[in-house]
C-alpha atoms as a PDB file:
ATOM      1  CA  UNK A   1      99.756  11.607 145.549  1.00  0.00           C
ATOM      2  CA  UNK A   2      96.741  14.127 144.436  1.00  0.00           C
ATOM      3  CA  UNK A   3      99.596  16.091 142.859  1.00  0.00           C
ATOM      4  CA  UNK A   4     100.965  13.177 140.782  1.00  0.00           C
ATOM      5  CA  UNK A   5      97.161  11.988 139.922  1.00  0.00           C
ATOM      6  CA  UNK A   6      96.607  15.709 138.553  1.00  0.00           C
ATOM      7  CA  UNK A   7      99.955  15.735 136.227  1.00  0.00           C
ATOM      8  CA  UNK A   8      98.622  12.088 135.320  1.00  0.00           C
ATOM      9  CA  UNK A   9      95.350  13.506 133.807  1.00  0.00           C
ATOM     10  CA  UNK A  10      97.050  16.688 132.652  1.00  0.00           C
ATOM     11  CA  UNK A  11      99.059  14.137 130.629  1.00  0.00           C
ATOM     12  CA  UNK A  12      96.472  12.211 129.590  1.00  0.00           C
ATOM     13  CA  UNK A  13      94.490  15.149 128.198  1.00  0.00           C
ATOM     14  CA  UNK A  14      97.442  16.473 126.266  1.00  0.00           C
ATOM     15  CA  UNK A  15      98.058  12.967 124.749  1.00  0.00           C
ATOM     16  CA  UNK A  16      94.797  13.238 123.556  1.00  0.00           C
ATOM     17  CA  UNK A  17      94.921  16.929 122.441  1.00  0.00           C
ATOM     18  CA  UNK A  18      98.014  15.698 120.395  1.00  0.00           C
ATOM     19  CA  UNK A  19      96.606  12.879 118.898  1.00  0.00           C
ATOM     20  CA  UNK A  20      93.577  14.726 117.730  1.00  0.00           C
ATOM     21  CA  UNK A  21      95.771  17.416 116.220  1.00  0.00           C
ATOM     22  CA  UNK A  22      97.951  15.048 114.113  1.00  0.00           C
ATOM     23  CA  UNK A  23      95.290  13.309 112.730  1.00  0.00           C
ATOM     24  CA  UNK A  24      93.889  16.745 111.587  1.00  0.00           C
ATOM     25  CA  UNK A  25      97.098  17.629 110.341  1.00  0.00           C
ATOM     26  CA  UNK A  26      97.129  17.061 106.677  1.00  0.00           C
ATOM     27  CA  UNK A  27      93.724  17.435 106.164  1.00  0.00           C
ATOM     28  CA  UNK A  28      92.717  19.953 103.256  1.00  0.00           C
ATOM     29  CA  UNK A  29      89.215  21.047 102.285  1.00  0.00           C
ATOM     30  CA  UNK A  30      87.569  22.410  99.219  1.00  0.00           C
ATOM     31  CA  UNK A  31      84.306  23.892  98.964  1.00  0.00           C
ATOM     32  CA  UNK A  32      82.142  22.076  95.950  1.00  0.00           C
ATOM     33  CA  UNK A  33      81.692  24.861  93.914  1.00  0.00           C
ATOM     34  CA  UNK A  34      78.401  23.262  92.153  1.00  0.00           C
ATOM     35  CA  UNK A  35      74.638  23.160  93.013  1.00  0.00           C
ATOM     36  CA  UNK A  36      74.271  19.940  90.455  1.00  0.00           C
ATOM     37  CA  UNK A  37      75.631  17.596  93.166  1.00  0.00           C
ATOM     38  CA  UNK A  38      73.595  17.819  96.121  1.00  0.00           C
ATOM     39  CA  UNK A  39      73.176  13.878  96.716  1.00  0.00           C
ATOM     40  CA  UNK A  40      77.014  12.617  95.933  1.00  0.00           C
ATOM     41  CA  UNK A  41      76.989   9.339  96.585  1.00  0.00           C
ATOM     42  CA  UNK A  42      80.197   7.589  95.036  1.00  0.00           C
ATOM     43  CA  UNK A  43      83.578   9.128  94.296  1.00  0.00           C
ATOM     44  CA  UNK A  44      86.598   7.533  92.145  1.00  0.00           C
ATOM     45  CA  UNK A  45      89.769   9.022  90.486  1.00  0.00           C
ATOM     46  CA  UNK A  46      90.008   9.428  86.913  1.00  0.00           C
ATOM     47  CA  UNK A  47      93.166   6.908  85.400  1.00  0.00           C
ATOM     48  CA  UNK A  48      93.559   9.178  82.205  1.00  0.00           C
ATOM     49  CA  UNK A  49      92.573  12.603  83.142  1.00  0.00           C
ATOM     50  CA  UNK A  50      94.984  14.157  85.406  1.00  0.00           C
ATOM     51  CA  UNK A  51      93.524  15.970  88.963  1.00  0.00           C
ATOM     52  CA  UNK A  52      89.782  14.784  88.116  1.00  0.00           C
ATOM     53  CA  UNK A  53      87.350  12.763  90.185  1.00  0.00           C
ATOM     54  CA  UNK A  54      84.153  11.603  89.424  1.00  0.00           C
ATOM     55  CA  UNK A  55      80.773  11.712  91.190  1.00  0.00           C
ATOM     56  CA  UNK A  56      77.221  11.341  91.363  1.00  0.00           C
ATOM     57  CA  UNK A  57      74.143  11.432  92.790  1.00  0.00           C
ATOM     58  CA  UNK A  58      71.790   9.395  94.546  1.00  0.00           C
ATOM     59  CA  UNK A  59      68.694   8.036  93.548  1.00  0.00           C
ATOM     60  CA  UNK A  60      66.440   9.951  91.573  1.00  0.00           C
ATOM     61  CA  UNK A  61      69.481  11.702  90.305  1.00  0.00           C
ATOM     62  CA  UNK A  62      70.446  12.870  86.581  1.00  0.00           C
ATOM     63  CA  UNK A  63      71.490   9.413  84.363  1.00  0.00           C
ATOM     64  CA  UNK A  64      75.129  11.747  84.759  1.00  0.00           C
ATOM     65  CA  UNK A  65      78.409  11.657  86.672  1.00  0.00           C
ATOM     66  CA  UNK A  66      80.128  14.599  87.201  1.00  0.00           C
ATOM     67  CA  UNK A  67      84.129  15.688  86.818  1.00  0.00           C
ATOM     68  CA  UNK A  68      85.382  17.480  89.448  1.00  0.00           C
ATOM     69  CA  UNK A  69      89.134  18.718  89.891  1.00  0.00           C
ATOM     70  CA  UNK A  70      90.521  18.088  92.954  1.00  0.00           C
ATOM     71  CA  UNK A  71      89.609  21.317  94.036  1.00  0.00           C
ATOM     72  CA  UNK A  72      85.998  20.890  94.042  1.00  0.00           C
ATOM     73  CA  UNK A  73      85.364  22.654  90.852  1.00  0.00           C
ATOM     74  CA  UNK A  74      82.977  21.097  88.381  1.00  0.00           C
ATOM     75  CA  UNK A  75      84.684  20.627  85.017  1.00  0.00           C
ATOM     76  CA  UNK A  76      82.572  18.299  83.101  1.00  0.00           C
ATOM     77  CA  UNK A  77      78.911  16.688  82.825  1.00  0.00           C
ATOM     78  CA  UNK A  78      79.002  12.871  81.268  1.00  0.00           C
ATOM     79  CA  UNK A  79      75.609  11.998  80.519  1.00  0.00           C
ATOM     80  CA  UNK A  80      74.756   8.121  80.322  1.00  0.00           C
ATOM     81  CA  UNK A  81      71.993   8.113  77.508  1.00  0.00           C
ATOM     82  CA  UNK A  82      68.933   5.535  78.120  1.00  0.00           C
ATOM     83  CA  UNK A  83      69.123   4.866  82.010  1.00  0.00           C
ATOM     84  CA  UNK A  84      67.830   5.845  84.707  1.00  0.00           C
ATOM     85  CA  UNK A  85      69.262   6.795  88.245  1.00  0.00           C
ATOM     86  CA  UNK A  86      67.443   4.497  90.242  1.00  0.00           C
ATOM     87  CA  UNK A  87      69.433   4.185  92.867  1.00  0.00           C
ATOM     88  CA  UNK A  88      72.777   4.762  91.821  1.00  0.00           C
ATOM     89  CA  UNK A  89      75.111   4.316  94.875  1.00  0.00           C
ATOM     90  CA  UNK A  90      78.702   3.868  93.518  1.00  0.00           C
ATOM     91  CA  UNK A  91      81.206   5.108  91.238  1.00  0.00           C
ATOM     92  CA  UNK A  92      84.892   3.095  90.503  1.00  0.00           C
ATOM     93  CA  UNK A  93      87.548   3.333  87.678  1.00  0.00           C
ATOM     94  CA  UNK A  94      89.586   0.549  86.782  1.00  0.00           C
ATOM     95  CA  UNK A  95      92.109  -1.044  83.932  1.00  0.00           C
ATOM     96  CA  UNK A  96      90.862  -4.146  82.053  1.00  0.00           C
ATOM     97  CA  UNK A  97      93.411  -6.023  82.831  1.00  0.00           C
ATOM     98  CA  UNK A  98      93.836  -7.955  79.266  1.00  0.00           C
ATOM     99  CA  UNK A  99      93.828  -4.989  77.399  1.00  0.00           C
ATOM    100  CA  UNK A 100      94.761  -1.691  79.583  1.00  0.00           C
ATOM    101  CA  UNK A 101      92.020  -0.063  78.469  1.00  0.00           C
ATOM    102  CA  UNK A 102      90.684   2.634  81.642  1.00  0.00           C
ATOM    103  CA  UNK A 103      86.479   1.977  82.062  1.00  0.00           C
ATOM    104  CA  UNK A 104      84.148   3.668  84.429  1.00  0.00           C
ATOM    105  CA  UNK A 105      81.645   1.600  85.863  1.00  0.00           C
ATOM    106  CA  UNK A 106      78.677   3.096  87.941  1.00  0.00           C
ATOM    107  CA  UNK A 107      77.153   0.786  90.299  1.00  0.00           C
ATOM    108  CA  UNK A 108      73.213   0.828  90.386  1.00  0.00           C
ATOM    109  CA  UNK A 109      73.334  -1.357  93.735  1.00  0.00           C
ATOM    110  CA  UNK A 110      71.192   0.636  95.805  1.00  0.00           C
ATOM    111  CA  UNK A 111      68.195  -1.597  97.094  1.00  0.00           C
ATOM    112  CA  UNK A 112      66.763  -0.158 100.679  1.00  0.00           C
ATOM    113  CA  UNK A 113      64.048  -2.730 100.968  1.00  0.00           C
ATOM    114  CA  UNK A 114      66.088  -5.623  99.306  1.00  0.00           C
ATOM    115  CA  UNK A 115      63.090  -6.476  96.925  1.00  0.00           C
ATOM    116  CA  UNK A 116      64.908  -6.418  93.508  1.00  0.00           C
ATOM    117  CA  UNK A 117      65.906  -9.889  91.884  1.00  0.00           C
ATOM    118  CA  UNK A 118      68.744  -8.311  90.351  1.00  0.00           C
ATOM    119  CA  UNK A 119      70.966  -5.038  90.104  1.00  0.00           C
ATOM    120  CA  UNK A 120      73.122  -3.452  87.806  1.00  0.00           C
ATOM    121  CA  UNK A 121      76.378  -1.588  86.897  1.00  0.00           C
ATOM    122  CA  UNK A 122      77.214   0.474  84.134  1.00  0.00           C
ATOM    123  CA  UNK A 123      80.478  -0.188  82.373  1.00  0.00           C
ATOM    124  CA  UNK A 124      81.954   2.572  79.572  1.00  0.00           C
ATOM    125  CA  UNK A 125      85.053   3.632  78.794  1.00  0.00           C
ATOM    126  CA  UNK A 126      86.516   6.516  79.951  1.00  0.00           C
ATOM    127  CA  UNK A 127      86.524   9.657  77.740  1.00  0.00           C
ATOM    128  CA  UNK A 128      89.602  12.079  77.812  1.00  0.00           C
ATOM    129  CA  UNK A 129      88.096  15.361  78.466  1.00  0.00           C
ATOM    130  CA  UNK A 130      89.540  17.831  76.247  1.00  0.00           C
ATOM    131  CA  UNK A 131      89.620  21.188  77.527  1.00  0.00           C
ATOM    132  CA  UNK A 132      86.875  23.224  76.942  1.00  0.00           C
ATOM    133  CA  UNK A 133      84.569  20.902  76.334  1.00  0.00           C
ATOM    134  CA  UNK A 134      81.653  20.922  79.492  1.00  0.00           C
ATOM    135  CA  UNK A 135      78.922  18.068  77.949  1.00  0.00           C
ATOM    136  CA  UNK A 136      79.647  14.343  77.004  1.00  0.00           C
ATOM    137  CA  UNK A 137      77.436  11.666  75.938  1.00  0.00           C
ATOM    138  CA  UNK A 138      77.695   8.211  76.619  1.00  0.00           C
ATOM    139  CA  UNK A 139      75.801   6.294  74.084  1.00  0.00           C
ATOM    140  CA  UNK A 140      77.440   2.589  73.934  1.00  0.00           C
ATOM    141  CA  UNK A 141      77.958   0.959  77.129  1.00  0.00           C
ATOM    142  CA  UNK A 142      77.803  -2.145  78.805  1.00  0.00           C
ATOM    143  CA  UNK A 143      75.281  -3.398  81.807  1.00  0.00           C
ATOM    144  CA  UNK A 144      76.522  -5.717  83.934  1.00  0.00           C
ATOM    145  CA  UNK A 145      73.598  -7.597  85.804  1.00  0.00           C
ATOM    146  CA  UNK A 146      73.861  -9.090  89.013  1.00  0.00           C
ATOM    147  CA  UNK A 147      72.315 -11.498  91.297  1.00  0.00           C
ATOM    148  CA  UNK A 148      73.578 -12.022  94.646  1.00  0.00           C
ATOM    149  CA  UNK A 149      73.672 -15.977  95.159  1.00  0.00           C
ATOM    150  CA  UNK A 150      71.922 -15.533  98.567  1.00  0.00           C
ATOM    151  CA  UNK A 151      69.193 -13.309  98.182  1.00  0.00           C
ATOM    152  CA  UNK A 152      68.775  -9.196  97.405  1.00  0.00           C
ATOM    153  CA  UNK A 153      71.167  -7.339  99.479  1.00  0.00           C
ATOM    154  CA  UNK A 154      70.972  -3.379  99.796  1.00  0.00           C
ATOM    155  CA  UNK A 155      75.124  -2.125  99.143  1.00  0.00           C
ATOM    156  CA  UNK A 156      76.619   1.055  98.701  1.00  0.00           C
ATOM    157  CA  UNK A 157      80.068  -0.008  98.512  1.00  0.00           C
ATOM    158  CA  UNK A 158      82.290  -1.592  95.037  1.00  0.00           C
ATOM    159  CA  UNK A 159      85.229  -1.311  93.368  1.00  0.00           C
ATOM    160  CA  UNK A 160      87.567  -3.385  91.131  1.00  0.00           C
ATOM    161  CA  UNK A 161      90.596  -5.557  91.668  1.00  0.00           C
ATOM    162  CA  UNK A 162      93.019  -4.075  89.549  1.00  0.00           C
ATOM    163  CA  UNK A 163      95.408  -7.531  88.829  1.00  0.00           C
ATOM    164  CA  UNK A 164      92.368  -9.301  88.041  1.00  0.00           C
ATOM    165  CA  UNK A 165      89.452  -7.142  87.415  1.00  0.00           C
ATOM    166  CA  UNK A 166      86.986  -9.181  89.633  1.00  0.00           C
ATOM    167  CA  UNK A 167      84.462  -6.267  90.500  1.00  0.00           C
ATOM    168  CA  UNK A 168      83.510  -6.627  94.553  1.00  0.00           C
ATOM    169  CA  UNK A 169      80.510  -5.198  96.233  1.00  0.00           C
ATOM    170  CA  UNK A 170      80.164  -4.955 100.362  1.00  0.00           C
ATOM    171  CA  UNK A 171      76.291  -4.930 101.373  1.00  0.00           C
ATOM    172  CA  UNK A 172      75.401  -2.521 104.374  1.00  0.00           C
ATOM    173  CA  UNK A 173      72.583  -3.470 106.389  1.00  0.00           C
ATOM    174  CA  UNK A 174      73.386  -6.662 108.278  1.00  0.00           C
ATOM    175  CA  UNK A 175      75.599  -7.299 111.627  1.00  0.00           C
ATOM    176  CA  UNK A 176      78.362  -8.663 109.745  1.00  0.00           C
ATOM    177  CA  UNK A 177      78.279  -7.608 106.179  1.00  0.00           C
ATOM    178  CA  UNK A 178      79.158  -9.401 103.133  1.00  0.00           C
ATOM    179  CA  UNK A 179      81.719  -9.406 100.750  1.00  0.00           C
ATOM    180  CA  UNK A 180      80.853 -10.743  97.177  1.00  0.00           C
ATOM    181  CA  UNK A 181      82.775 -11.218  93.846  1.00  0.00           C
ATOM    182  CA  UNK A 182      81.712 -11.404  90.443  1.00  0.00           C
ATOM    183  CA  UNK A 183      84.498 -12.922  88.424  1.00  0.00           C
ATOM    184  CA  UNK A 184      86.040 -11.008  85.836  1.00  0.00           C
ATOM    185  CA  UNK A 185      85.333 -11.236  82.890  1.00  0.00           C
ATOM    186  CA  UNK A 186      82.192  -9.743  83.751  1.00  0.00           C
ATOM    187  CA  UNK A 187      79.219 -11.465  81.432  1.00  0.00           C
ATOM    188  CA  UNK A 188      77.477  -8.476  79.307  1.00  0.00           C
ATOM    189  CA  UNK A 189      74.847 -11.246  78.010  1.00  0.00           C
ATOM    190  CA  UNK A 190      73.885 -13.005  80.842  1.00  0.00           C
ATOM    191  CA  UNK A 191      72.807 -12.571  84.636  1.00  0.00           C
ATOM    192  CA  UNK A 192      76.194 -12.631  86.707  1.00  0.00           C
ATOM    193  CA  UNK A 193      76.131 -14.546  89.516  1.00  0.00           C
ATOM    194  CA  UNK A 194      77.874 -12.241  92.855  1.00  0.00           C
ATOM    195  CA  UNK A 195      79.275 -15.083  95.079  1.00  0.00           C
ATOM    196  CA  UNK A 196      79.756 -14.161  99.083  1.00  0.00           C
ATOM    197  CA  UNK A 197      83.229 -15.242  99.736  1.00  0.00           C
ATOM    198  CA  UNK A 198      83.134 -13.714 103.417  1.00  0.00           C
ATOM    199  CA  UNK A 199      82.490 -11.170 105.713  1.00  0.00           C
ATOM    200  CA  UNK A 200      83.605  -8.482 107.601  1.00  0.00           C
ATOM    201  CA  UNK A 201      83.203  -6.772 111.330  1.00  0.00           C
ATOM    202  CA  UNK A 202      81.528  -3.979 110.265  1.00  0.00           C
ATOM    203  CA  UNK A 203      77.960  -2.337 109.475  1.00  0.00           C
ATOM    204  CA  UNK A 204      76.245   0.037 107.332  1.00  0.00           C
ATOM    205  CA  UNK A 205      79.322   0.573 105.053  1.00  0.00           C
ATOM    206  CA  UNK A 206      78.635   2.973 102.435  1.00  0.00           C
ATOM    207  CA  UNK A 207      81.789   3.460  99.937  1.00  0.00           C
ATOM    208  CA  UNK A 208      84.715   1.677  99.215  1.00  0.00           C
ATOM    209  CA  UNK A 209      88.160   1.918  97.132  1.00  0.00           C
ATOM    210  CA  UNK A 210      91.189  -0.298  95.972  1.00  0.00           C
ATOM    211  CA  UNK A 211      94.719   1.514  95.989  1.00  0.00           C
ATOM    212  CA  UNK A 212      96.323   1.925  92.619  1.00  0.00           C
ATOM    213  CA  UNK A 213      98.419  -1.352  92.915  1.00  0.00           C
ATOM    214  CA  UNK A 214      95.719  -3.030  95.065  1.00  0.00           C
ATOM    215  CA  UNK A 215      97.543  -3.297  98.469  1.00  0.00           C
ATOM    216  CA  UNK A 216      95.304  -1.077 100.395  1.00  0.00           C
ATOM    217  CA  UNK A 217      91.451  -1.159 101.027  1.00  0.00           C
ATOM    218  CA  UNK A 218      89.830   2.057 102.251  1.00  0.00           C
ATOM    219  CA  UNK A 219      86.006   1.291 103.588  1.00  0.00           C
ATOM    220  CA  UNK A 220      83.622   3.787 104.961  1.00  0.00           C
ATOM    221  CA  UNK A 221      80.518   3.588 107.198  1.00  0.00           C
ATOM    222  CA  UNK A 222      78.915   6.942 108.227  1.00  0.00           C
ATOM    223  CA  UNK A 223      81.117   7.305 111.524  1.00  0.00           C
ATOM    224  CA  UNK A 224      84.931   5.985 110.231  1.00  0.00           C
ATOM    225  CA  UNK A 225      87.620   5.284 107.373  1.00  0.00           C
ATOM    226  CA  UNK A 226      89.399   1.771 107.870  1.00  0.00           C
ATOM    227  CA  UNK A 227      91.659   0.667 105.915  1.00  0.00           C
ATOM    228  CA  UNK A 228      92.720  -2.707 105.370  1.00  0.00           C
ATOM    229  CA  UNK A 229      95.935  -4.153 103.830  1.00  0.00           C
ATOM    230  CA  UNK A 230      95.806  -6.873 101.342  1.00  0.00           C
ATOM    231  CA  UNK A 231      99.284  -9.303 101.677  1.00  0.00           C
ATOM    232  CA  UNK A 232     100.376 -10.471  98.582  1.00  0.00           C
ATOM    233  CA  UNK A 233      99.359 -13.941  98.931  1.00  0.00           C
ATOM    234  CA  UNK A 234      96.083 -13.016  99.963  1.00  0.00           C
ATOM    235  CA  UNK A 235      92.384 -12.713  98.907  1.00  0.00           C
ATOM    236  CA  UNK A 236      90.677  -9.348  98.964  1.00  0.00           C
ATOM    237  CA  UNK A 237      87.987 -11.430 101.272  1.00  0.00           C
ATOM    238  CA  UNK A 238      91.074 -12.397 103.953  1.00  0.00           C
ATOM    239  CA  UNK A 239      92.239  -8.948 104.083  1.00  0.00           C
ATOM    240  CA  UNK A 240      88.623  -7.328 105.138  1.00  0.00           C
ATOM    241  CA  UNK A 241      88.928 -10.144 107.540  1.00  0.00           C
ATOM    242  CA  UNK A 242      91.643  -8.707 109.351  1.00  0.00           C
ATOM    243  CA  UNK A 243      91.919  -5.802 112.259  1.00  0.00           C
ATOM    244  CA  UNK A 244      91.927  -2.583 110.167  1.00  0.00           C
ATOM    245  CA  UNK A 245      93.833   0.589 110.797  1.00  0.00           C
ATOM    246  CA  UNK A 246      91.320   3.486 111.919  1.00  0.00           C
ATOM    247  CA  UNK A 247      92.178   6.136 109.347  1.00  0.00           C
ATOM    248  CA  UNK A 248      91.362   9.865 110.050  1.00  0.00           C
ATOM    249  CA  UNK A 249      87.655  11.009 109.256  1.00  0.00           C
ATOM    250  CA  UNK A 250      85.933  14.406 110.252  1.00  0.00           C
ATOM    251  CA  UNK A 251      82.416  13.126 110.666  1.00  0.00           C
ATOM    252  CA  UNK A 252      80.403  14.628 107.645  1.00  0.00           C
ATOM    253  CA  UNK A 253      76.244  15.197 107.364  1.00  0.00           C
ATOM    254  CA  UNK A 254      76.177  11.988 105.195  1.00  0.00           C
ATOM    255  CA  UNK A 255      79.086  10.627 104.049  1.00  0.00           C
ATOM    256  CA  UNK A 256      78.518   7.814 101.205  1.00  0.00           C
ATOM    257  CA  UNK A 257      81.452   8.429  98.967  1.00  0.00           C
ATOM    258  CA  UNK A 258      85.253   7.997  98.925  1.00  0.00           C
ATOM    259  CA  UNK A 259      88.766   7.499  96.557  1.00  0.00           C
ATOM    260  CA  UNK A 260      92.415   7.156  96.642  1.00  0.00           C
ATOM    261  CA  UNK A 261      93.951   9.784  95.473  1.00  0.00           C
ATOM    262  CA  UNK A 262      96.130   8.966  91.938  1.00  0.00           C
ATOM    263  CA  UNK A 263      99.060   7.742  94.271  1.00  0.00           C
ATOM    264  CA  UNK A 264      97.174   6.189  96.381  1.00  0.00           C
ATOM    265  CA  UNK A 265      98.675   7.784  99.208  1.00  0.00           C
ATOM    266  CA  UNK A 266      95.799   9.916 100.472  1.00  0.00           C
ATOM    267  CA  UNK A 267      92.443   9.874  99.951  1.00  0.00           C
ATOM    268  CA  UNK A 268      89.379  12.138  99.559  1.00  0.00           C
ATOM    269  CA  UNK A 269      85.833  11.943 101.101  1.00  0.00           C
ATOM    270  CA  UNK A 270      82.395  13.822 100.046  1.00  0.00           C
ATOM    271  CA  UNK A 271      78.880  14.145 101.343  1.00  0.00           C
ATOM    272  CA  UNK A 272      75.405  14.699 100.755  1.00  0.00           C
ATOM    273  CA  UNK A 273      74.972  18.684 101.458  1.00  0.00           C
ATOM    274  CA  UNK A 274      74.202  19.452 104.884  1.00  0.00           C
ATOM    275  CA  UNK A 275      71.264  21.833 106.346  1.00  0.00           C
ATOM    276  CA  UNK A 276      73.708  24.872 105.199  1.00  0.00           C
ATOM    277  CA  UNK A 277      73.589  23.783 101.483  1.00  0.00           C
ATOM    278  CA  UNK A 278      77.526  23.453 101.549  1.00  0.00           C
ATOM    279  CA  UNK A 279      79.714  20.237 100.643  1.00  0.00           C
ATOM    280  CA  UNK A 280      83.023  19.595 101.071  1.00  0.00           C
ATOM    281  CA  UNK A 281      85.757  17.722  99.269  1.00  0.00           C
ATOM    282  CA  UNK A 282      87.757  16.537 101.692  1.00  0.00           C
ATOM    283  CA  UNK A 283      91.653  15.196 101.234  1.00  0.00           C
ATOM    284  CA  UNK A 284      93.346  13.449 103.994  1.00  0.00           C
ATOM    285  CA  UNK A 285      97.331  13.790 103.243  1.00  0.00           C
END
């Protein structure tokens, strides 16, 4: 009997040894070969500039996202002219999906204290980067502004619906936290109004991402990667409503950013730099 218990735990432990190895498996990572992103706290994939991402950082930060290839070498500075960073916490691409055209839109959601009546994001579109060229200025944009319909709401999480291009934003801080819509098309000329059209089991999210063809929902918190699959008869609120699938993560010094990959097969994750100074780009396969 002790000699079946023992091969029972010897099992056990190499169940577990196998597990943990084949959710490392696949995983690649790039040192960020930049000092100007120190603070990353949003990541999305360009839609018209092939093996580029786009980041920035936190508040306090350069009015500037930053291209980076996918292996974690800076190719580009985009300069937003006549904002500030206040708290930018979120980056996402998308299609308008009248007229195909790709946008960028950085979300200036951040709001620690929930004290502000309103927030903001940044729409523009997308530049091609020709090669060679290291410095872009954004001078015409849009700013969306929001109002939550229940109150200020600290969030660190938004992307876009890609067959309708209703922009969604998850708060953070509470128990349960909410998801909220702002229809498309998004007003440019008036205060929007984000309505909460549910919530979902989990707390102190801090990025999310739509696949490519909006079947899959990747959302972070500091300690796991869920992702959540959206049937084709539902609503992006009933598909955070459901038991996710727990998707590999190696735990990083402060994770607030994250992407599909241009398949949306993989994804990649990126941090705040840790007490070494180092940050890595991390792709899950």
């Amino acid at each position: 009997m002790k000699l079946m218990r023992k091969l029972g735990i010897v099992t056990i432990l190499i169940m577990i040894a196998l597990v943990v190895a084949l959710s490392a498996k696949g995983v690649h990572e790039h040192v960020l070969k930049t000092a100007q992103i120190d603070e990353a706290s949003g990541l999305a994939r360009s839609l018209i500039n092939p093996e580029i991402l786009y980041t920035h950082n936190d508040s306090g930060g350069e009015n500037a996202i930053y291209a980076i290839d996918t292996k974690g070498q800076l190719r580009a500075k985009i300069v937003i002219e006549g904002v500030q960073n206040r708290d930018w916490e979120e980056i996402a691409t998308a299609r308008d999906p009248i007229s195909g055209k790709a946008h960028i839109y950085i979300g200036e959601i951040g709001d620690n204290a929930a004290r502000y009546s309103s927030v903001s994001v940044y729409r523009f579109p997308e530049p091609s980067l020709v090669s060679g060229d290291s410095l872009y200025t954004i001078k015409t944009y849009d700013t969306i502004t929001i109002q939550y319909e229940d109150g200020p709401r600290d969030a660190e999480a938004m992307f876009i619906q890609p067959q309708t291009g209703d922009l969604y934003i998850i708060s953070k801080r509470e128990e349960k936290v909410g998801i909220y819509r702002i229809p498309y098309p998004q007003q440019t000329l008036k205060i929007n109004t984000a309505i909460k059209v549910g919530t979902m089991n989990m707390q102190w999210v801090t990025a999310a991402d739509i696949s490519p063809n909006g079947r899959s929902i990747l959302v972070k918190n500091y300690a796991s990667v869920k992702r959540f699959k959206v049937g084709r008869k539902q609503s992006i609120a009933e598909a955070l409503a459901r038991r996710p699938k727990n998707m590999p993560y190696k735990i990083e010094p402060q994770g607030e950013a994250i992407c599909f990959d241009h398949k949306g097969k993989g994804y990649y994750t990126l941090s705040e730099a840790g007490e070494d100074g180092i940050q890595i780009l991390y792709y899950y396969k």
